[in-house]
PDB file of N, CA and C in Angstrom:
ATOM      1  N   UNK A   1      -5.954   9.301  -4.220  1.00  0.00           N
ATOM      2  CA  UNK A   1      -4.660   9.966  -4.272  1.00  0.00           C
ATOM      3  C   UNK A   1      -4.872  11.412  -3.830  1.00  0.00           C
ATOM      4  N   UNK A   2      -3.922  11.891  -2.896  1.00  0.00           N
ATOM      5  CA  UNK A   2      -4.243  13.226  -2.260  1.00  0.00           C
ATOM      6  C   UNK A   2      -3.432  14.580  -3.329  1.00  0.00           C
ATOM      7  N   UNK A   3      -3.525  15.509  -2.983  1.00  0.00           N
ATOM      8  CA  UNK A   3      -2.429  16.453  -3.247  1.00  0.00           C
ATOM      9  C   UNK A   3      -1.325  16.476  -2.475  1.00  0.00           C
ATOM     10  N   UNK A   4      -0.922  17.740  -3.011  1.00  0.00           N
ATOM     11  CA  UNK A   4       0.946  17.482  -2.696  1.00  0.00           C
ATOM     12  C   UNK A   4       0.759  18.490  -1.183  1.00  0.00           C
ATOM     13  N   UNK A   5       2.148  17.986  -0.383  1.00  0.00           N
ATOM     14  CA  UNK A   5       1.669  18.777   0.636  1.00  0.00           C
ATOM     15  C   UNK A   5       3.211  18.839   1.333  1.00  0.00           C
ATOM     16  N   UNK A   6       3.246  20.146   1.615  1.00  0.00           N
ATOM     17  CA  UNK A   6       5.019  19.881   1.688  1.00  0.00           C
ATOM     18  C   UNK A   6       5.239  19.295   3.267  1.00  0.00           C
ATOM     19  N   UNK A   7       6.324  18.950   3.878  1.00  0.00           N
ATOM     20  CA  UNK A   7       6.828  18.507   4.996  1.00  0.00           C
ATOM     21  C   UNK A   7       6.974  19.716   5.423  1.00  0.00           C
ATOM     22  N   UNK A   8       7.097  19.657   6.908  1.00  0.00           N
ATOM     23  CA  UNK A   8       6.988  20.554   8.386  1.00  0.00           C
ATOM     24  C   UNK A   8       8.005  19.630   8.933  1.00  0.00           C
ATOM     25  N   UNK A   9       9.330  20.141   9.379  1.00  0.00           N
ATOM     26  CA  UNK A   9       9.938  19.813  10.337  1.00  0.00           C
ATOM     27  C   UNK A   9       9.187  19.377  11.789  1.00  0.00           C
ATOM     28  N   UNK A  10       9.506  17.909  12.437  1.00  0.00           N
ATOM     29  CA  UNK A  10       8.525  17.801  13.928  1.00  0.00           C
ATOM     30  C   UNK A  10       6.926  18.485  13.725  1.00  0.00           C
ATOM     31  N   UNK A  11       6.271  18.202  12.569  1.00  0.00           N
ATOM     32  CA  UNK A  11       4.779  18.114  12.511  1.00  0.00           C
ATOM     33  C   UNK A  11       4.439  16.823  11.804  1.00  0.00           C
ATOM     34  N   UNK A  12       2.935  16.849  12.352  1.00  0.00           N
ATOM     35  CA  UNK A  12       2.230  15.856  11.701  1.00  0.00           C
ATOM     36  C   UNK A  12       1.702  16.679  10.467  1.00  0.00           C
ATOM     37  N   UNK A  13       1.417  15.648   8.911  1.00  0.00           N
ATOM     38  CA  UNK A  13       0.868  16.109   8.266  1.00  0.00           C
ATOM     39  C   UNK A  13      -0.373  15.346   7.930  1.00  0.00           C
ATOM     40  N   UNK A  14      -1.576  15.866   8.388  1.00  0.00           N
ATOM     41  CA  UNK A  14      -2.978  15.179   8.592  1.00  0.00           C
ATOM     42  C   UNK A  14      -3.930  16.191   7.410  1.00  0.00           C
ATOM     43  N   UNK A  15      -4.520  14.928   6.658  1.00  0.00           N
ATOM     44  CA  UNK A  15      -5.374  14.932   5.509  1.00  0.00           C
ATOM     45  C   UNK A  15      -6.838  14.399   5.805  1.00  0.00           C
ATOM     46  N   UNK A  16      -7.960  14.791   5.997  1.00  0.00           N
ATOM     47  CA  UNK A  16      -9.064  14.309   6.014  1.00  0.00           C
ATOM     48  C   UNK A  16      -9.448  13.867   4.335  1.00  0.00           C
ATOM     49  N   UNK A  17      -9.798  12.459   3.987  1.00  0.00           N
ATOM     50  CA  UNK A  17      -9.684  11.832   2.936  1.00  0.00           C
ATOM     51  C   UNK A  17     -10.721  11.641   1.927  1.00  0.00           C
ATOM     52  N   UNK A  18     -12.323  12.104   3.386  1.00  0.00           N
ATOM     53  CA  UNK A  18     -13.660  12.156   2.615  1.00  0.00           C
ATOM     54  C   UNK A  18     -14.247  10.775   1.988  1.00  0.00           C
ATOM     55  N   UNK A  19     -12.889   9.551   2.722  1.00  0.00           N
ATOM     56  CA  UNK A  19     -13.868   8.119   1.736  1.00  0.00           C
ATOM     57  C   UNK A  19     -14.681   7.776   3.016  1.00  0.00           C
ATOM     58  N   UNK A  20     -15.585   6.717   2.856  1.00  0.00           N
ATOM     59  CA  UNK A  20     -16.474   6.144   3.295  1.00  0.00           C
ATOM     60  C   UNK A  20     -15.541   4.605   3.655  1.00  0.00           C
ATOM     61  N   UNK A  21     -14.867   4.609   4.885  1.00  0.00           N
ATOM     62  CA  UNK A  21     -13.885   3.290   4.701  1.00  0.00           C
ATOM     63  C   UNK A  21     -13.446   2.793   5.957  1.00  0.00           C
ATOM     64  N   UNK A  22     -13.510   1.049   6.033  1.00  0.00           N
ATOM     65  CA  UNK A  22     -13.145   0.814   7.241  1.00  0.00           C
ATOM     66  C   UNK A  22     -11.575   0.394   7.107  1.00  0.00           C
ATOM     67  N   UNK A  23     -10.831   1.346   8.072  1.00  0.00           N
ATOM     68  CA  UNK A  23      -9.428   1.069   7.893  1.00  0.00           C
ATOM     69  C   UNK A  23      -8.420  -0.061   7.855  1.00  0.00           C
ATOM     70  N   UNK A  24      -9.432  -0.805   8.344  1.00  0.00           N
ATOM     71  CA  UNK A  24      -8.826  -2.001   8.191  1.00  0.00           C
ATOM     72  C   UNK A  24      -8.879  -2.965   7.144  1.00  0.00           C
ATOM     73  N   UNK A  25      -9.533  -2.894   5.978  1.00  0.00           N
ATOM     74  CA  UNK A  25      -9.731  -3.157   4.689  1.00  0.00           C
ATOM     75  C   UNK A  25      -9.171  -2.441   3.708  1.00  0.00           C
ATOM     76  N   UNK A  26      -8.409  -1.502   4.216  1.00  0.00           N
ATOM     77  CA  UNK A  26      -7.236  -0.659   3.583  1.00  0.00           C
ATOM     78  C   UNK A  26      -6.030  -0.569   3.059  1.00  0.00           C
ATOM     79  N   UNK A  27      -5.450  -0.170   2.261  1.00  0.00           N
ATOM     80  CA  UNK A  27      -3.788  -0.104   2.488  1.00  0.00           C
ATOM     81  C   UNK A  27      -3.702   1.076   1.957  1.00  0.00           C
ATOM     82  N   UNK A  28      -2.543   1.996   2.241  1.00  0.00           N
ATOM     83  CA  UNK A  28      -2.110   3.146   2.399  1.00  0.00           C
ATOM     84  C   UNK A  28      -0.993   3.611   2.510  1.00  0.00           C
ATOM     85  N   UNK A  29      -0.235   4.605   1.270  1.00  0.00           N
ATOM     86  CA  UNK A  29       1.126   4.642   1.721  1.00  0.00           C
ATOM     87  C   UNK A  29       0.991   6.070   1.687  1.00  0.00           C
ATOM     88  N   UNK A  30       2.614   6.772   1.352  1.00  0.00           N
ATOM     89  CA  UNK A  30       3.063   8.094   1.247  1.00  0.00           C
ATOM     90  C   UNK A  30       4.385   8.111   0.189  1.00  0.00           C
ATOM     91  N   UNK A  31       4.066   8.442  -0.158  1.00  0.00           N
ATOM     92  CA  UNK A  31       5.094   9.586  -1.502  1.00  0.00           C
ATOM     93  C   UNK A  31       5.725  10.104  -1.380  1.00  0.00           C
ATOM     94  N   UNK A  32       7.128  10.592  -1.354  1.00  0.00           N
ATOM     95  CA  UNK A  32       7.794  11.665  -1.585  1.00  0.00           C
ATOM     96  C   UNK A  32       8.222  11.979  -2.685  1.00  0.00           C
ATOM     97  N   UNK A  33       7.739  13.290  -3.500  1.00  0.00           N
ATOM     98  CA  UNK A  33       7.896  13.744  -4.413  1.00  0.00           C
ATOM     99  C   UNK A  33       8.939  14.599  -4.611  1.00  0.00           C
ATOM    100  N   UNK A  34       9.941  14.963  -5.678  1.00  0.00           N
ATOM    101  CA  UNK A  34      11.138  16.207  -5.843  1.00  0.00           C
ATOM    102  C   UNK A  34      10.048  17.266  -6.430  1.00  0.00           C
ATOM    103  N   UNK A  35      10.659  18.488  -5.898  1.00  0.00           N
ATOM    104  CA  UNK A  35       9.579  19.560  -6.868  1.00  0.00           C
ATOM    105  C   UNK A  35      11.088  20.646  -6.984  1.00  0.00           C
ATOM    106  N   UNK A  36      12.329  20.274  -6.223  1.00  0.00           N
ATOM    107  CA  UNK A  36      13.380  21.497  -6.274  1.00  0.00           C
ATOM    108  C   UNK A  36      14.866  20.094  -6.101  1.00  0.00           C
ATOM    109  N   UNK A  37      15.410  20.142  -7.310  1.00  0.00           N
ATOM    110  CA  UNK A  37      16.498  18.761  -7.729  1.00  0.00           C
ATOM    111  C   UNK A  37      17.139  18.645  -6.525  1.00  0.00           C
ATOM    112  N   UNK A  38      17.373  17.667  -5.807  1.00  0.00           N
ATOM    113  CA  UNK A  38      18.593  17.674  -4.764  1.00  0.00           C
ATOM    114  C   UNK A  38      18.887  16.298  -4.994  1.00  0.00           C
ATOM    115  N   UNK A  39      19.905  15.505  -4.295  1.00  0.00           N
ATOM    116  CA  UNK A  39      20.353  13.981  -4.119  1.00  0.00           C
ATOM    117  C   UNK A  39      20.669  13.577  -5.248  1.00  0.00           C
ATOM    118  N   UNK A  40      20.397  13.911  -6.750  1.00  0.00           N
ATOM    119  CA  UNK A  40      20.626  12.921  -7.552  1.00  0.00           C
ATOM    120  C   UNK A  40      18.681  12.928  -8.558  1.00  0.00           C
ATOM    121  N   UNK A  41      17.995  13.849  -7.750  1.00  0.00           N
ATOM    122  CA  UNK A  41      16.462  13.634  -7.985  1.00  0.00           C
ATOM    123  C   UNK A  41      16.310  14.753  -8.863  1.00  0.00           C
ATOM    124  N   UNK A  42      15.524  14.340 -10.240  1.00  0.00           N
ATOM    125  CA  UNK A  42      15.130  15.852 -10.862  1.00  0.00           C
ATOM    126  C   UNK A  42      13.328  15.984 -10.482  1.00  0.00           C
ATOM    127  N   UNK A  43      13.281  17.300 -10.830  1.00  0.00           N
ATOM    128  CA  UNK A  43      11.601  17.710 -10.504  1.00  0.00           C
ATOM    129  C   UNK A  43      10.432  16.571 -10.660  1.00  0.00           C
ATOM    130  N   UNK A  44      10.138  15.864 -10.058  1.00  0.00           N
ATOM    131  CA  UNK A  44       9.090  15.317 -10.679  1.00  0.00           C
ATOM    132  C   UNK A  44       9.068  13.840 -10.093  1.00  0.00           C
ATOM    133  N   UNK A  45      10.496  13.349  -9.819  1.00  0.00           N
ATOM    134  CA  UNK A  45      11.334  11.753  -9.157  1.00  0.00           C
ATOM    135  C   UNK A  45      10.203  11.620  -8.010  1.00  0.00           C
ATOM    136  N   UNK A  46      10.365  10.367  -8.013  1.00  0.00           N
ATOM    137  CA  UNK A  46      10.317   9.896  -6.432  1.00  0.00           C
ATOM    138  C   UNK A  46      11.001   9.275  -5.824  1.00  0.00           C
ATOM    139  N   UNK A  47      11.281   9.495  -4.362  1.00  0.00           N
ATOM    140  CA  UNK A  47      12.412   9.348  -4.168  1.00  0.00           C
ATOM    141  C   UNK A  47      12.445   7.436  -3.739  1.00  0.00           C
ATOM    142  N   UNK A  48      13.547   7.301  -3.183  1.00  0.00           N
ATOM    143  CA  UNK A  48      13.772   5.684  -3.244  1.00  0.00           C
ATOM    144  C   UNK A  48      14.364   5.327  -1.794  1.00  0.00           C
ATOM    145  N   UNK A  49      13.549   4.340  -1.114  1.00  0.00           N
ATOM    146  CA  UNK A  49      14.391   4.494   0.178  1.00  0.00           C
ATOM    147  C   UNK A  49      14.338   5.315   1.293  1.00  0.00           C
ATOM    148  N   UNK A  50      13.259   6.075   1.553  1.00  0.00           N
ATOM    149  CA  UNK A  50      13.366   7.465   2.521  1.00  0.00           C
ATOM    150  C   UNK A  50      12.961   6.969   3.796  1.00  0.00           C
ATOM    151  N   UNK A  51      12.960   8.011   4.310  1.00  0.00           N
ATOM    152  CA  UNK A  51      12.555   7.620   5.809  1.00  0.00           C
ATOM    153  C   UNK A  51      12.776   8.915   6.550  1.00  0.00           C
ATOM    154  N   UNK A  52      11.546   8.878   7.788  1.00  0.00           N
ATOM    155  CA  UNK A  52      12.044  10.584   8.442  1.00  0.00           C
ATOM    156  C   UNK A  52      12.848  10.027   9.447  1.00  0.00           C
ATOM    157  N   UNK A  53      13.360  11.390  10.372  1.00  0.00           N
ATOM    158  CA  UNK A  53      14.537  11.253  10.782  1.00  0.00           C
ATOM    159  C   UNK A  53      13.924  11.677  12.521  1.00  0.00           C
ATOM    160  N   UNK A  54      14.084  11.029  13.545  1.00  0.00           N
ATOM    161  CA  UNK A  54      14.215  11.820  15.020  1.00  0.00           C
ATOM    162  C   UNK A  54      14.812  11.513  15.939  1.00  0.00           C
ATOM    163  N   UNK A  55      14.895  11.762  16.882  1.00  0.00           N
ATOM    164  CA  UNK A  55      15.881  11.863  17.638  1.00  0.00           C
ATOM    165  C   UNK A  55      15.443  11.239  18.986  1.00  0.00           C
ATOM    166  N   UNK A  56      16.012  10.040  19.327  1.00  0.00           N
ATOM    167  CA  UNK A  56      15.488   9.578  20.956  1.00  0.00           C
ATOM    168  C   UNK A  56      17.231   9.086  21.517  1.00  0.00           C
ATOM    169  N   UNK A  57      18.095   9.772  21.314  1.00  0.00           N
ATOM    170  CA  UNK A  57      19.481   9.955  21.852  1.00  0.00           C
ATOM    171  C   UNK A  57      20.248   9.337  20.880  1.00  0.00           C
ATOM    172  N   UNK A  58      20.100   8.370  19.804  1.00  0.00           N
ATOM    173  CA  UNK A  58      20.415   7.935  18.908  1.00  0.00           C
ATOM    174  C   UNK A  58      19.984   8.706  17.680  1.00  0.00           C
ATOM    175  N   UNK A  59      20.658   8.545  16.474  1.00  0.00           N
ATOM    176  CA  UNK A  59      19.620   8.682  15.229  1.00  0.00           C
ATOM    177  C   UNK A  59      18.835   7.491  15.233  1.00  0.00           C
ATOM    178  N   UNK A  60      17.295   7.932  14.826  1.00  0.00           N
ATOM    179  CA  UNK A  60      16.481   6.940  14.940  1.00  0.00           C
ATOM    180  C   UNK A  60      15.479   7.578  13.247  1.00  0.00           C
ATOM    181  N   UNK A  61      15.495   6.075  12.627  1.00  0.00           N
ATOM    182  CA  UNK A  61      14.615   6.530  11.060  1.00  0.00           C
ATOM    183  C   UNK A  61      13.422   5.692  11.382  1.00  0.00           C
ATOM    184  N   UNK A  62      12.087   6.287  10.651  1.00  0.00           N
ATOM    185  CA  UNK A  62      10.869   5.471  10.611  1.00  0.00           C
ATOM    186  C   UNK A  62      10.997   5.091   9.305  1.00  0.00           C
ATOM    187  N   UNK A  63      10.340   4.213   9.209  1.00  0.00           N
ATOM    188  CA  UNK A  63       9.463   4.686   7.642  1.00  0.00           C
ATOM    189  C   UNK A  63       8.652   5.026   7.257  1.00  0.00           C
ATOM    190  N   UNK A  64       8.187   5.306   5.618  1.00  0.00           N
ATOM    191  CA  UNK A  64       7.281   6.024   5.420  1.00  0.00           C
ATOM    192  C   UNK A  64       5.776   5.005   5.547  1.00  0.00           C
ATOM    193  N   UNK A  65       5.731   5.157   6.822  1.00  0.00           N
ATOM    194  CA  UNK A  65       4.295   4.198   6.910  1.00  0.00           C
ATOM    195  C   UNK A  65       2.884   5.446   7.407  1.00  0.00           C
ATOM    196  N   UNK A  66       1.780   5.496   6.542  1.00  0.00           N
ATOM    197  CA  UNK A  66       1.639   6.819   7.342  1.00  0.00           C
ATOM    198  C   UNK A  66       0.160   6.100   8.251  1.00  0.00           C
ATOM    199  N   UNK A  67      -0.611   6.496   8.930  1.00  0.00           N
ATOM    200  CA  UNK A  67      -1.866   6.288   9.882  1.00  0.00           C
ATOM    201  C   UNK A  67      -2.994   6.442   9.131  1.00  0.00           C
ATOM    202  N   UNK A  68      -4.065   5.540   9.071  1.00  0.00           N
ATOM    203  CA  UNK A  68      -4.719   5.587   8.582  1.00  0.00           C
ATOM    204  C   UNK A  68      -6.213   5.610   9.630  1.00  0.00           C
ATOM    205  N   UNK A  69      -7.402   6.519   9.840  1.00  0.00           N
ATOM    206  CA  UNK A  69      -8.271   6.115   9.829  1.00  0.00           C
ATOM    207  C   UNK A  69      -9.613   6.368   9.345  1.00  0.00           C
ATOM    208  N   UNK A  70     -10.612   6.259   9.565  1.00  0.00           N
ATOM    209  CA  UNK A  70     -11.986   5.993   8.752  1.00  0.00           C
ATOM    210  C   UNK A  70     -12.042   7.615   7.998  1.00  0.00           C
ATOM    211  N   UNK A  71     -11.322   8.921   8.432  1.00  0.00           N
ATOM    212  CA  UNK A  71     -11.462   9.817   7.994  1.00  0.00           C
ATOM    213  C   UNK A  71     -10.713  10.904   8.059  1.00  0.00           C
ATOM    214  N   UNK A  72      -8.913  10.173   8.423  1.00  0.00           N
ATOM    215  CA  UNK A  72      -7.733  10.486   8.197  1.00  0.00           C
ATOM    216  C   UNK A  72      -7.290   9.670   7.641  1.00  0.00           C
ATOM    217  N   UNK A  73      -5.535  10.841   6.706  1.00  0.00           N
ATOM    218  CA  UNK A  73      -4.615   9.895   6.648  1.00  0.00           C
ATOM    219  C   UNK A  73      -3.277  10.621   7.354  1.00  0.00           C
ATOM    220  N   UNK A  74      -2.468  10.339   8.024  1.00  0.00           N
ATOM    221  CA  UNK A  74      -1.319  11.232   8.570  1.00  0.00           C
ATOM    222  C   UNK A  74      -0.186  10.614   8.565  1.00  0.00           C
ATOM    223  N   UNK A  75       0.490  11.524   8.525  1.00  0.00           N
ATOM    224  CA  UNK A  75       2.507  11.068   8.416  1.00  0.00           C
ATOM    225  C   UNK A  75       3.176  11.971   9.204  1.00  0.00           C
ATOM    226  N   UNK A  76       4.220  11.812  10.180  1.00  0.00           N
ATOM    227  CA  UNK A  76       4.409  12.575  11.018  1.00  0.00           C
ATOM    228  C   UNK A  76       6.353  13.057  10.554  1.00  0.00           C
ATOM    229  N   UNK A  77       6.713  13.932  10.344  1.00  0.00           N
ATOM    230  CA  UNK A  77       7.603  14.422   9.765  1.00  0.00           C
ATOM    231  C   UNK A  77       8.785  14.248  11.105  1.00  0.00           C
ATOM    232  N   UNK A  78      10.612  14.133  10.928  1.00  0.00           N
ATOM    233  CA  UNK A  78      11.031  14.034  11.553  1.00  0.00           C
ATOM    234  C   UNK A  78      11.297  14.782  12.103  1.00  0.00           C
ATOM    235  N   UNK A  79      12.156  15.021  13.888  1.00  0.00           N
ATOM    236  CA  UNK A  79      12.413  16.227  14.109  1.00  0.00           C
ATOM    237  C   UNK A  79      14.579  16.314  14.063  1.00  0.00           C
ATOM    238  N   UNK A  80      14.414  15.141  13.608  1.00  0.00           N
ATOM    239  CA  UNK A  80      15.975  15.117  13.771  1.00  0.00           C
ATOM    240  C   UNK A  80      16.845  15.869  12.329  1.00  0.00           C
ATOM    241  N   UNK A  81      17.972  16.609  12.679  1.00  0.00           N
ATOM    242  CA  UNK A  81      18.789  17.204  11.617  1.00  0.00           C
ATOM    243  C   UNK A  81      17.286  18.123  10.952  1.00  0.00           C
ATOM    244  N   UNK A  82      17.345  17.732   9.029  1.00  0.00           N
ATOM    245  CA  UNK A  82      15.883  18.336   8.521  1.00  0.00           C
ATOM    246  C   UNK A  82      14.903  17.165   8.338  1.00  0.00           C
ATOM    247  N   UNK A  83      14.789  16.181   8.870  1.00  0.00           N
ATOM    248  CA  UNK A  83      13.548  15.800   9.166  1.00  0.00           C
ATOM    249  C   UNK A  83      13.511  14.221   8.012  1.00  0.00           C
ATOM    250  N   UNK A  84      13.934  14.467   7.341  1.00  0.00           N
ATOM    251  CA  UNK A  84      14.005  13.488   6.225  1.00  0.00           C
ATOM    252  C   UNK A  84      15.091  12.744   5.494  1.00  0.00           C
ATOM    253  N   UNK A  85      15.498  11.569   5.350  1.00  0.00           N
ATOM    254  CA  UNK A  85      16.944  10.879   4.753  1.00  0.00           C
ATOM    255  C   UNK A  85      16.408   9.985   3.117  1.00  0.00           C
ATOM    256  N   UNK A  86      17.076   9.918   2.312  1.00  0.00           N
ATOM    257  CA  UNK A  86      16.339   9.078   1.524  1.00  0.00           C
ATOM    258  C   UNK A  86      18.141   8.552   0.495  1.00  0.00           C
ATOM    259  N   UNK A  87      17.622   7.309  -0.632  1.00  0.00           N
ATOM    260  CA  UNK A  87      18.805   7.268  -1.097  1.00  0.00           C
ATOM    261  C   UNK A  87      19.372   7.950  -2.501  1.00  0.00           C
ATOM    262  N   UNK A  88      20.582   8.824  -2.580  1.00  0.00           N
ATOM    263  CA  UNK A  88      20.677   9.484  -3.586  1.00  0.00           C
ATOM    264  C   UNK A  88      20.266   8.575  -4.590  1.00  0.00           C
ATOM    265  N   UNK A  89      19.554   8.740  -5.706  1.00  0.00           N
ATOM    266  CA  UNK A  89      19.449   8.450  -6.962  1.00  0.00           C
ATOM    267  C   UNK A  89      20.681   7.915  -7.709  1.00  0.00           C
ATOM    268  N   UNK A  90      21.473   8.791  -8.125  1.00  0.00           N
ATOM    269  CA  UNK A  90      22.394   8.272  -8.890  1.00  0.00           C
ATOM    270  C   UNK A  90      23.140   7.486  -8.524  1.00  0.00           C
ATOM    271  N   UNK A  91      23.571   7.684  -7.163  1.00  0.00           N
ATOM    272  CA  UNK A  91      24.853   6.470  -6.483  1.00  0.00           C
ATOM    273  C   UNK A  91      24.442   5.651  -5.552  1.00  0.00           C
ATOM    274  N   UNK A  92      23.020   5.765  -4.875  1.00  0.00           N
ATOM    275  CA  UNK A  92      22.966   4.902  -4.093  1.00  0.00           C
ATOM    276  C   UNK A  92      22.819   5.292  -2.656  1.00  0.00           C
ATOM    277  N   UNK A  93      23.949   6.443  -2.296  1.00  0.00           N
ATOM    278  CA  UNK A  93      24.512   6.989  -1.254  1.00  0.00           C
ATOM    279  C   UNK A  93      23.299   7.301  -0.366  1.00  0.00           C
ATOM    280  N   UNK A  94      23.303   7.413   1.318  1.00  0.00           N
ATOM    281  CA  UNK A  94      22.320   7.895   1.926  1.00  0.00           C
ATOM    282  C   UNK A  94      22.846   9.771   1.808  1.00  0.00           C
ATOM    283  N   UNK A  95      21.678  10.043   1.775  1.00  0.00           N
ATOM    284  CA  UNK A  95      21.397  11.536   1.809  1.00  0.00           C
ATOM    285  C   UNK A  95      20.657  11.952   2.873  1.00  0.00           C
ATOM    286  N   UNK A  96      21.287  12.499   4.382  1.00  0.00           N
ATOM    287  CA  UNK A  96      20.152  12.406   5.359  1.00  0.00           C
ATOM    288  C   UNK A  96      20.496  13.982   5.373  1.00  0.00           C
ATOM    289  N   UNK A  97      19.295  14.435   5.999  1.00  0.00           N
ATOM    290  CA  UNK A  97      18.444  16.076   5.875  1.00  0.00           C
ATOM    291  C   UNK A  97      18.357  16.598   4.540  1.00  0.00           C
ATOM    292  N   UNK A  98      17.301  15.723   4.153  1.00  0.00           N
ATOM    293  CA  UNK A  98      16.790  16.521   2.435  1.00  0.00           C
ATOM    294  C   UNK A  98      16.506  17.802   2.921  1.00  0.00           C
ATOM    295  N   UNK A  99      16.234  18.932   2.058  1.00  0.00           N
ATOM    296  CA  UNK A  99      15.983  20.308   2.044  1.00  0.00           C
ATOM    297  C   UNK A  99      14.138  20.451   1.785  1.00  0.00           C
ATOM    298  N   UNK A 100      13.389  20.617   3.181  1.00  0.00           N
ATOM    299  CA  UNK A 100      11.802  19.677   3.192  1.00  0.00           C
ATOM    300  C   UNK A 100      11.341  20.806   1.807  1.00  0.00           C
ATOM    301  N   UNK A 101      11.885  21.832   1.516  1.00  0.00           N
ATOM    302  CA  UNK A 101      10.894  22.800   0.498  1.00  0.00           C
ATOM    303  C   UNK A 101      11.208  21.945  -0.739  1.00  0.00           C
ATOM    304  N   UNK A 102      12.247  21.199  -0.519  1.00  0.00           N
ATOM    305  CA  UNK A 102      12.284  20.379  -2.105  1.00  0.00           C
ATOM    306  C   UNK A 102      11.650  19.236  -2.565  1.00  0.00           C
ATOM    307  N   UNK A 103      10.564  19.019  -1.404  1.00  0.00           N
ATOM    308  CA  UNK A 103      10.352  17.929  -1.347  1.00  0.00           C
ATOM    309  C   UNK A 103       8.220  17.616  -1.325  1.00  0.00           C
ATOM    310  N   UNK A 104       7.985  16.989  -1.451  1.00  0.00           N
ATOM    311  CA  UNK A 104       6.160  16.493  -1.300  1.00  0.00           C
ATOM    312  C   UNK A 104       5.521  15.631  -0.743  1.00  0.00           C
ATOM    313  N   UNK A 105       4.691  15.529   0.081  1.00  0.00           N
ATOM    314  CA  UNK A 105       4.223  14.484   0.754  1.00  0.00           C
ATOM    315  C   UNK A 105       3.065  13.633  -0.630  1.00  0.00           C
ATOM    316  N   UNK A 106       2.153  13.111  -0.576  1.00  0.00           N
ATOM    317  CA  UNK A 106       1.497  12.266  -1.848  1.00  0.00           C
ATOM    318  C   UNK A 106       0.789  11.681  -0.904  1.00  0.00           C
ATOM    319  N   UNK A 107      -0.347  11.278  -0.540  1.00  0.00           N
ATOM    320  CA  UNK A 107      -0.805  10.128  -0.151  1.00  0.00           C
ATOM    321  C   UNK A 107      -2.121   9.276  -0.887  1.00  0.00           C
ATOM    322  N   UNK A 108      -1.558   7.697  -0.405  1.00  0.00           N
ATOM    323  CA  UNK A 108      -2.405   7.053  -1.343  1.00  0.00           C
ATOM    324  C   UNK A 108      -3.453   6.005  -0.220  1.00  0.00           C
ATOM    325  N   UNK A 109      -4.517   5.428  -0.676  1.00  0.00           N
ATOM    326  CA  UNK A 109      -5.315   4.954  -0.255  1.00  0.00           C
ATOM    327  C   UNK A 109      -5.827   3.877  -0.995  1.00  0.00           C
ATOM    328  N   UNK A 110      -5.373   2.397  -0.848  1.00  0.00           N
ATOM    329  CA  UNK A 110      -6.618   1.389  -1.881  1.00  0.00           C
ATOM    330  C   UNK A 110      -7.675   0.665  -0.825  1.00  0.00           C
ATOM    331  N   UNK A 111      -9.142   0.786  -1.309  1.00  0.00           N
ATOM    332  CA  UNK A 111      -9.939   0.428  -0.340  1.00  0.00           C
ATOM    333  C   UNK A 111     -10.758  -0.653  -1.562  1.00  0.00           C
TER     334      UNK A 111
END
C-alpha cells in the first residue's frame, strides 16, 4: 500500500514500489481518497464509482485501472473539465470535475 498522493490535472502519477515482482502475477488497483468533503464524501471516504475524465472530442472516462510494472505503479490523471468524475455518495448522482486538492491517489499491489 503506497502513500497518499494528490492528482495533477493531465499528469501521470508514477510511484516506484521497491517490490521484487513479476507483473504479471499481480493485481493492482488505485484509491481515491476525500481529505477536503465534496459530493456527498466526508474526510477520510472513498469514493465510489470514479473515473478520470479526457477529452478526444467527446467526453471520454477511463477507469481507475492504474499500470503496473516490475518497479512501477502509475495512474494517469484526466485532462478533461478537473480531471476526475465519481458518484455522489449520498444520492447516487454523477459528480464530474471533483476539486483534485480534495482528493488522494492510494495505490495497492497483491503479489
Amino acid at each position: 500500500v503506497s502513500g497518499e498522493y494528490q492528482p495533477i490535472l493531465n499528469t501521470s502519477t508514477v510511484v516506484s514500489h521497491g517490490l521484487n515482482i513479476d507483473p504479471l502475477r499481480c493485481r493492482c488497483d488505485v484509491l481515491l481518497k476525500c481529505v477536503g468533503a465534496e459530493g456527498g464524501y466526508a474526510v477520510g471516504d472513498y469514493a465510489i464509482g470514479w473515473s478520470g475524465l479526457s477529452m478526444n472530442g467527446n467526453h471520454v472516462s477511463h477507469p481507475p485501472i492504474p499500470s503496473l510494472t516490475s518497479s512501477t505503479i502509475q495512474y494517469n490523471t484526466g485532462a478533461y473539465s478537473l480531471g476526475i468524475t465519481a458518484y455522489n455518495k449520498t444520492n447516487g448522482s454523477i459528480v464530474a470535475g471533483l476539486k483534485l486538492a480534495n482528493w488522494r491517489y492510494i495505490f495497492r499491489i497483491w503479489y
